[in-house]
Structures are given as C-alpha cells and as structure tokens.
N, C-alpha and C. Protein backbone atom coordinates (compact mmCIF):
# COMPACT_ATOMS: atom_id res chain seq x y z
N UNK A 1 66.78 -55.19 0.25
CA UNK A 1 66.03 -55.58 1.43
C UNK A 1 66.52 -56.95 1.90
N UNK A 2 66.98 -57.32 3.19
CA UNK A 2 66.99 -58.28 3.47
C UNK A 2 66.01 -59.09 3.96
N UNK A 3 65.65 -60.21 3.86
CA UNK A 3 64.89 -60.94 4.35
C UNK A 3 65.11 -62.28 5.04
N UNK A 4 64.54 -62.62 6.26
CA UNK A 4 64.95 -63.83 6.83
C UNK A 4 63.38 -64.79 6.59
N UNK A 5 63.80 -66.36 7.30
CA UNK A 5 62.22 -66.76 7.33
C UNK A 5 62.15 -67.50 8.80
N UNK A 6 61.05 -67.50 9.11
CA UNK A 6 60.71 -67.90 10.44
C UNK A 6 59.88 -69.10 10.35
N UNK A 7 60.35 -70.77 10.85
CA UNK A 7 59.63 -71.80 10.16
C UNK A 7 59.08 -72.54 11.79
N UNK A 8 57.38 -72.55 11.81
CA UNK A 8 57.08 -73.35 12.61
C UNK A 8 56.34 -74.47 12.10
N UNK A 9 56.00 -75.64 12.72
CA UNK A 9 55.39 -76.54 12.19
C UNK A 9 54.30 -76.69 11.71
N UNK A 10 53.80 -75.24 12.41
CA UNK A 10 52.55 -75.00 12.26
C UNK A 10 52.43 -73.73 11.04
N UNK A 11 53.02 -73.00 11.31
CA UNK A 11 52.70 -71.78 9.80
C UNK A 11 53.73 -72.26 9.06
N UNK A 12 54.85 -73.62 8.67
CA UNK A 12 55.77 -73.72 7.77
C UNK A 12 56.58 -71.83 7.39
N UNK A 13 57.40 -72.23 6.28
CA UNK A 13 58.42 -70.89 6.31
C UNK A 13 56.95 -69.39 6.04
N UNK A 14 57.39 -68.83 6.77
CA UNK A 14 57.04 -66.86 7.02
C UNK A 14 58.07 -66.12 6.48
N UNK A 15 58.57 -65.29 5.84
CA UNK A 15 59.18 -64.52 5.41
C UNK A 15 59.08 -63.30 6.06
N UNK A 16 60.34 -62.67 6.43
CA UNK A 16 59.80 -61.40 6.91
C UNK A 16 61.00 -60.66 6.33
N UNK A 17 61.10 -59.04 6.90
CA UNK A 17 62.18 -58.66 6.54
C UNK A 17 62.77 -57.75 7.20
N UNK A 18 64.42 -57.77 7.86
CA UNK A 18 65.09 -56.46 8.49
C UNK A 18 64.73 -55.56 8.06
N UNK A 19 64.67 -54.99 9.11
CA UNK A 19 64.44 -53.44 9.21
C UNK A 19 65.75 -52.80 9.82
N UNK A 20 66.86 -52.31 8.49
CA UNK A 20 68.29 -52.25 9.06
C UNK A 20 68.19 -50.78 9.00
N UNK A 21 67.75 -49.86 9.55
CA UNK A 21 67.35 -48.48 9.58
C UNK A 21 66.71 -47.72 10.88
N UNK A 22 65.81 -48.97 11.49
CA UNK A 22 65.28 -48.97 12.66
C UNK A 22 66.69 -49.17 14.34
N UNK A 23 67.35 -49.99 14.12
CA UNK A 23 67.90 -50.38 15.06
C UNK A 23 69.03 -51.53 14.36
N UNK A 24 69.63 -50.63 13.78
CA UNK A 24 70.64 -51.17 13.45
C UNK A 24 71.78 -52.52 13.55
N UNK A 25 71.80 -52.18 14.89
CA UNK A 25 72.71 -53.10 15.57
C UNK A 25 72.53 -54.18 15.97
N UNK A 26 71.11 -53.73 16.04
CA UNK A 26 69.82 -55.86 16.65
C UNK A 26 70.11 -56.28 15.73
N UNK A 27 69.65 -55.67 14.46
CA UNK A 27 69.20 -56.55 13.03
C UNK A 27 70.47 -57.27 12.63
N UNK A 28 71.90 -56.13 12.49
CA UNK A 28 72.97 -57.53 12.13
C UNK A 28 73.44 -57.85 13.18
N UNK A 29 73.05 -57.71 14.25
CA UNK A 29 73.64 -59.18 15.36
C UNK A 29 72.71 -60.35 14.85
N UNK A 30 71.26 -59.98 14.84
CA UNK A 30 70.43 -61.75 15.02
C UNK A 30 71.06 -61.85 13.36
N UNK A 31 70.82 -60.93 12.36
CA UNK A 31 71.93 -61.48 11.00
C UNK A 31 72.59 -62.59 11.03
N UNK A 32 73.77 -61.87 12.02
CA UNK A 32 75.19 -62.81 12.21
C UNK A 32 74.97 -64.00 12.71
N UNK A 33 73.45 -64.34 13.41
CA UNK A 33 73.68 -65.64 14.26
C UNK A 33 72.64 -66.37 13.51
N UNK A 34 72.24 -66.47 12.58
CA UNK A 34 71.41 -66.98 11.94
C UNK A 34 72.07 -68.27 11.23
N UNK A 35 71.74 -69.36 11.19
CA UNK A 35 70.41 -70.01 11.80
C UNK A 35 70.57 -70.01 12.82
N UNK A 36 69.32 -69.91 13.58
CA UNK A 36 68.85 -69.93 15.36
C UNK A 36 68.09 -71.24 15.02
N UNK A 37 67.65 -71.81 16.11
CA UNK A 37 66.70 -72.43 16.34
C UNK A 37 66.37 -72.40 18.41
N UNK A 38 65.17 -72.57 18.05
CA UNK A 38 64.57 -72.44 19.52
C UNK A 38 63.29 -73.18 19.63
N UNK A 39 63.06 -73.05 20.97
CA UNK A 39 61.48 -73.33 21.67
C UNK A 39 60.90 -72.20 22.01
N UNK A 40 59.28 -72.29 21.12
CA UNK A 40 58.49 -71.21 21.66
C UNK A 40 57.90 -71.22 23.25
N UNK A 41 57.68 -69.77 23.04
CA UNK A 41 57.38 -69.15 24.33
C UNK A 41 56.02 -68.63 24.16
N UNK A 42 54.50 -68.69 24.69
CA UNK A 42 53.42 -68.09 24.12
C UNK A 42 53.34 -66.91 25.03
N UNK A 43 53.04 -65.49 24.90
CA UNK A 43 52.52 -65.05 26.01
C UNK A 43 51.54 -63.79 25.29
N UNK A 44 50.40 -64.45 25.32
CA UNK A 44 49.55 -64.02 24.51
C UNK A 44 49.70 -64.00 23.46
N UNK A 45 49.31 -62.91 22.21
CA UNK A 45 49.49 -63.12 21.06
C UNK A 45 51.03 -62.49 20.77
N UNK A 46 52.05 -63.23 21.25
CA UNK A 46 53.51 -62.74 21.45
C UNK A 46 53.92 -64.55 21.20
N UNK A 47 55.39 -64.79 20.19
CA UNK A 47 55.59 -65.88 20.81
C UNK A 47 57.27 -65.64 20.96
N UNK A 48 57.90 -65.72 21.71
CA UNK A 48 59.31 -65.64 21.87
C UNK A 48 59.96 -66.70 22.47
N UNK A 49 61.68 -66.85 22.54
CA UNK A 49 62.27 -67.43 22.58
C UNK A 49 63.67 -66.99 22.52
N UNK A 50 64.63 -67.30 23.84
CA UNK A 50 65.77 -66.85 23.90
C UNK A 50 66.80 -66.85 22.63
N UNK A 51 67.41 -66.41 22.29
CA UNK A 51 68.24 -66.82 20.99
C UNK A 51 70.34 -66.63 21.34
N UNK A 52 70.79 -66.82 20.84
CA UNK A 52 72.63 -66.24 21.01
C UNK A 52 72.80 -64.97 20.36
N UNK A 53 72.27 -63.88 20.79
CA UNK A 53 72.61 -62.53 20.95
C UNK A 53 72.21 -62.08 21.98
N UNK A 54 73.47 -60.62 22.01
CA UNK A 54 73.28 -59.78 23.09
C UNK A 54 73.76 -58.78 22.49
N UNK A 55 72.49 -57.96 23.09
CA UNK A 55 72.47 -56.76 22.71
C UNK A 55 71.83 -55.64 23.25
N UNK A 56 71.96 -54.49 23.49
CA UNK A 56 71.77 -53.62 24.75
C UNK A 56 70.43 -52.65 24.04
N UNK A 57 69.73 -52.13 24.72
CA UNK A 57 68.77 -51.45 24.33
C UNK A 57 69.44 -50.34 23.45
N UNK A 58 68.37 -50.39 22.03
CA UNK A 58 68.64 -49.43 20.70
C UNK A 58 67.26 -48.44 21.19
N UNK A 59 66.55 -48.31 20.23
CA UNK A 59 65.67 -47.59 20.41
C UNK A 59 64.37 -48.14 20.61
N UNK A 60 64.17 -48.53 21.80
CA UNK A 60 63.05 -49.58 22.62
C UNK A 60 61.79 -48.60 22.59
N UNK A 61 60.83 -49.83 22.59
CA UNK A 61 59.76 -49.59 22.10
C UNK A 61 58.82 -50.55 23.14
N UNK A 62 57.67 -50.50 23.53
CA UNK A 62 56.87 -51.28 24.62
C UNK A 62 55.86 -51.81 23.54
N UNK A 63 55.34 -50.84 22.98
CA UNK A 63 53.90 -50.69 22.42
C UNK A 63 54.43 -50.95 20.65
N UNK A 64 54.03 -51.99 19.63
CA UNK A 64 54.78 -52.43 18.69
C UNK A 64 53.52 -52.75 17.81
N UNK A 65 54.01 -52.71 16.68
CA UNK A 65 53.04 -53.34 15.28
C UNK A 65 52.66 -54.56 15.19
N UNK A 66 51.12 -55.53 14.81
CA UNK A 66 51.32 -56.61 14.73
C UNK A 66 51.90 -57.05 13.85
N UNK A 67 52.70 -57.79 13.24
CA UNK A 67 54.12 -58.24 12.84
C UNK A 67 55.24 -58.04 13.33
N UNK A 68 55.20 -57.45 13.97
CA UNK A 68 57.24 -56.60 14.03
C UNK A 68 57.58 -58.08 14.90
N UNK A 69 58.63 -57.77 14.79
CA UNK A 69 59.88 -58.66 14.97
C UNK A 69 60.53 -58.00 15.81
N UNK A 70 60.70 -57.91 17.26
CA UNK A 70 61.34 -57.49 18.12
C UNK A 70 62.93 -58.32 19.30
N UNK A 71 63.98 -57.69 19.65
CA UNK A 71 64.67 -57.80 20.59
C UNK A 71 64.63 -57.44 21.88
N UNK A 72 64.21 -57.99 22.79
CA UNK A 72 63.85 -57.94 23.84
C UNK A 72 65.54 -58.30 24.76
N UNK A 73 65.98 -57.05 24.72
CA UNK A 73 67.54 -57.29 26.05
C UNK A 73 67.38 -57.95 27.32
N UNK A 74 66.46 -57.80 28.11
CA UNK A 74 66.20 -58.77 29.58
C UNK A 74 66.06 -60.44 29.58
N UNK A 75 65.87 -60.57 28.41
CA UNK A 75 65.99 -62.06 28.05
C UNK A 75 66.93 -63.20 26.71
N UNK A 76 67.18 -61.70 26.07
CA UNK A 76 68.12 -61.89 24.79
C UNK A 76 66.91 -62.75 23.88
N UNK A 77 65.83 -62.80 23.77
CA UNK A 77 64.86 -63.37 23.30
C UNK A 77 64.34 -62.52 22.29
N UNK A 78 64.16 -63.53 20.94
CA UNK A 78 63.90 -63.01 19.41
C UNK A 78 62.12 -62.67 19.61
N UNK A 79 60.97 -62.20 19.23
CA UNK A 79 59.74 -61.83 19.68
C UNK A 79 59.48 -61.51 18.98
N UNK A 80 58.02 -62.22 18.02
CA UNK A 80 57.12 -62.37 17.22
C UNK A 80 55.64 -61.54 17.37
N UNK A 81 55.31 -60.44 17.89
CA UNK A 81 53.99 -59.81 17.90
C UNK A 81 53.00 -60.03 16.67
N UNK A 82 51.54 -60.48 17.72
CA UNK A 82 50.48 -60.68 16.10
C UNK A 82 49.47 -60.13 16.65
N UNK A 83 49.31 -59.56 17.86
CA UNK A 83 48.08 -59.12 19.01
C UNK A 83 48.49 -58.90 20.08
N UNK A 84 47.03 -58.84 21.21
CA UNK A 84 47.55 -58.24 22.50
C UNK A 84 48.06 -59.23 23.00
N UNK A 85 48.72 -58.74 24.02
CA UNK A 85 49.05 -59.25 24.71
C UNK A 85 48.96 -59.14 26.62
N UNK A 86 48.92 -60.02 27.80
CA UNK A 86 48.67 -59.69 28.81
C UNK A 86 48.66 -58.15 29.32
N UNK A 87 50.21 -57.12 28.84
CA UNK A 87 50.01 -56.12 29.22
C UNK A 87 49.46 -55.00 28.48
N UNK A 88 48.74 -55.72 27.23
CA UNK A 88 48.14 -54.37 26.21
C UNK A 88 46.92 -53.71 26.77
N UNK A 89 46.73 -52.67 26.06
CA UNK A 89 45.74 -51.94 26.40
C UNK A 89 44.61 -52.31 25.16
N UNK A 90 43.39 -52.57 25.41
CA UNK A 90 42.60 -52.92 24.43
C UNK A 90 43.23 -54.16 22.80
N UNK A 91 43.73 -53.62 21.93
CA UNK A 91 43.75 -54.54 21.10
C UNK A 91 45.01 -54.43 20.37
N UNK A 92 45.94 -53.32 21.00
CA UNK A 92 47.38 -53.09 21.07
C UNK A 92 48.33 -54.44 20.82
N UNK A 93 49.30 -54.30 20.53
CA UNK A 93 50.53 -55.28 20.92
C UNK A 93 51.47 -54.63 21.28
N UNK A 94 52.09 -55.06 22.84
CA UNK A 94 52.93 -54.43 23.60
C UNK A 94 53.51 -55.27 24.27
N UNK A 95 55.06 -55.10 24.44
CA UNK A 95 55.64 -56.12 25.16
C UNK A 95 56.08 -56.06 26.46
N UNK A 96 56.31 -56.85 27.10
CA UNK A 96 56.45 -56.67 29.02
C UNK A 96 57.04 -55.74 28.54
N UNK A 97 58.32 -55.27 28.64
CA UNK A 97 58.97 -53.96 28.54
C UNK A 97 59.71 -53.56 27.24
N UNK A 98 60.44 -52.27 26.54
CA UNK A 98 60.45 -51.84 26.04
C UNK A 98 61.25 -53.41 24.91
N UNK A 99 61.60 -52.88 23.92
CA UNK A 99 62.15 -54.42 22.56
C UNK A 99 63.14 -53.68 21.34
N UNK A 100 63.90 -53.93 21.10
CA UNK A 100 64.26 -53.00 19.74
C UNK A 100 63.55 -53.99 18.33
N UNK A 101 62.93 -53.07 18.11
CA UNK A 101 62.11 -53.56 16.86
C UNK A 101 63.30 -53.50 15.83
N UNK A 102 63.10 -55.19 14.77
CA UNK A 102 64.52 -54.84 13.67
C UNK A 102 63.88 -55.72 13.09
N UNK A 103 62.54 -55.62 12.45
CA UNK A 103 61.95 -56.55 11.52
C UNK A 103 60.55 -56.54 11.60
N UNK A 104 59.72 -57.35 10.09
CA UNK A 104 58.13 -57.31 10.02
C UNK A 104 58.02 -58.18 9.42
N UNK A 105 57.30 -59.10 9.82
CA UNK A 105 56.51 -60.26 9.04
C UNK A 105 55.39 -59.74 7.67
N UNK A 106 56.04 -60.26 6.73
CA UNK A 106 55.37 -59.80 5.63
C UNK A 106 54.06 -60.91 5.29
N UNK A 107 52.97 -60.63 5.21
CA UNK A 107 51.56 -61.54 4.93
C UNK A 107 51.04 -61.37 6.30
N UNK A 108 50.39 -62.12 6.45
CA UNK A 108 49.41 -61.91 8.04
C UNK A 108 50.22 -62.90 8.89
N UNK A 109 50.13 -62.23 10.45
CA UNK A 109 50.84 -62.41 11.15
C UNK A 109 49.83 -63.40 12.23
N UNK A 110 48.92 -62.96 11.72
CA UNK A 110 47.76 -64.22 12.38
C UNK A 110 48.34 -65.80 12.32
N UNK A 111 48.68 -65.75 11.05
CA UNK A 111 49.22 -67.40 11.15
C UNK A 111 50.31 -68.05 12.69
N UNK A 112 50.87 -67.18 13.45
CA UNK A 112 51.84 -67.26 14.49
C UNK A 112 50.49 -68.06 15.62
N UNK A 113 49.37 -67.66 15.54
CA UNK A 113 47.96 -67.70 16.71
C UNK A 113 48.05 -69.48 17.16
N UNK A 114 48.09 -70.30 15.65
CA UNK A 114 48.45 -71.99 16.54
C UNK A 114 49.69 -72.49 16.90
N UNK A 115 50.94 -71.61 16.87
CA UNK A 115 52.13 -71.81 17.73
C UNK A 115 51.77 -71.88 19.27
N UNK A 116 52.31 -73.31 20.13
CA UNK A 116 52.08 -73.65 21.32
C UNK A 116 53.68 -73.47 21.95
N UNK A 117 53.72 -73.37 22.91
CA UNK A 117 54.70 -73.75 24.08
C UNK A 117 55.49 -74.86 23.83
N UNK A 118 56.74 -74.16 23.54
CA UNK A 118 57.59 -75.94 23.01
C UNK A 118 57.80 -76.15 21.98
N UNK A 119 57.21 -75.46 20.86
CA UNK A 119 57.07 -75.68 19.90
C UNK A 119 58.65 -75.43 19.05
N UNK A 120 58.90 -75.95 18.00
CA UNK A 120 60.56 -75.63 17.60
C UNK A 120 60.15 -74.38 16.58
N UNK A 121 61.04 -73.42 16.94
CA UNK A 121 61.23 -72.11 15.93
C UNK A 121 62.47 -72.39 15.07
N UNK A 122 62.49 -72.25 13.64
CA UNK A 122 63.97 -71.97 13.15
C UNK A 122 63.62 -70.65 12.58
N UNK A 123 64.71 -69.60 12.71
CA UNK A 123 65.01 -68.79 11.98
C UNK A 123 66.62 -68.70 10.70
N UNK A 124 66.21 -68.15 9.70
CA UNK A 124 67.22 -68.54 8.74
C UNK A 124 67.12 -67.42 7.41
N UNK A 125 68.40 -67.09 7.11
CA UNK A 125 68.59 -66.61 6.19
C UNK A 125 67.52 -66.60 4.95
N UNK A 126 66.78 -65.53 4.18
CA UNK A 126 65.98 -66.59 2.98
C UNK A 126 67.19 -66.33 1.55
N UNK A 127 66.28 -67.19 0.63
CA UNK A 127 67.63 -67.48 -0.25
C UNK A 127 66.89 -65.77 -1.50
C-alpha cells in the first residue's frame, strides 16, 4: 500500500493512502510530483489547491466519499472531501464536476473542517 501525508497547520501530518487500482494514472502522476506544496482553497467541506500535474479525465466521479482524495482536470487541483459541499445534495460530498478519485484519508476526515483559505498544504511521500 502506498501511502502519502497531507500536513496542515492545523490537522499537522494525515496519512492517507493511493488508491493505485482506482485510476491509475492520477495516483502515479501526483506520486511523481510529490512533494507539492500549496495554498488552500475552502469550498465547503472540500479543500483544494492547484498542484504540477496534468492529467485527463480517468474514471470521474462528481459524487465521492468523505475522505477520498480526488483529481479534479479543469483545474489540475489535488481535492480533499470531508462533507457537503455547495453542490451536494443533502449530506453527500460532491465535487463541481466529475474528479478521478486516487486516494483516502485514513482516520477522520473531519480534522480538514479548521483548514482556512491560504492556508499552506504540503503533500509528501510517508516514510
């Protein structure tokens, strides 16, 4: 299993882990570019952030798990789901448009809820 970690200032390192079975081709591109670092993006219980991959829709998905770890192609942006979000239906997590899911935050994904706007994301290999 591979696993990466996702470190904000606010939930310190998250562990999660590829999902190299789902969408293959997301998971070792953001792989290959790891470490990322970025600024969060809130949009609802979603927090994303552009990253250096590109990569074309795998098997996109709108409507997603809270945890998953999604690729979103219209923005090349890495995407953290923990809840709804503006376009969910009731208590769903769904993203503006479809994402290739290539990962899950392992423990509760609630901890992502005091990430603000601006905030610095690193993502990174775990050891």
């Amino acid at each position: 299993m591979t696993r990466i970690k996702v470190w904000t200032k606010v939930t310190g390192d998250v562990e999660a882990e590829l999902l190299e079975g789902k969408n293959p081709k997301t998971a070792e591109a953001v792989w290959k570019a790891l470490p990322i670092k970025g600024r969060a993006n809130r949009w609802g219980d979603e927090v994303y952030f552009s990253i250096p991959v590109r990569v074309g829709q795998e098997r996109g998905q709108q409507v997603v798990e809270k945890g998953d770890l999604g690729y979103w192609p219209p923005g090349n942006a890495f995407c953290i789901f923990f809840g709804p979000t503006p376009a969910s239906v009731g208590e769903e997590a769904r993203a503006a448009s479809p994402v290739n899911v290539f990962g899950k935050i392992l423990g509760n994904p609630q901890v992502f809820k005091g990430v603000r706007d601006g905030d610095e994301v690193r993502i990174e290999r775990a050891e």
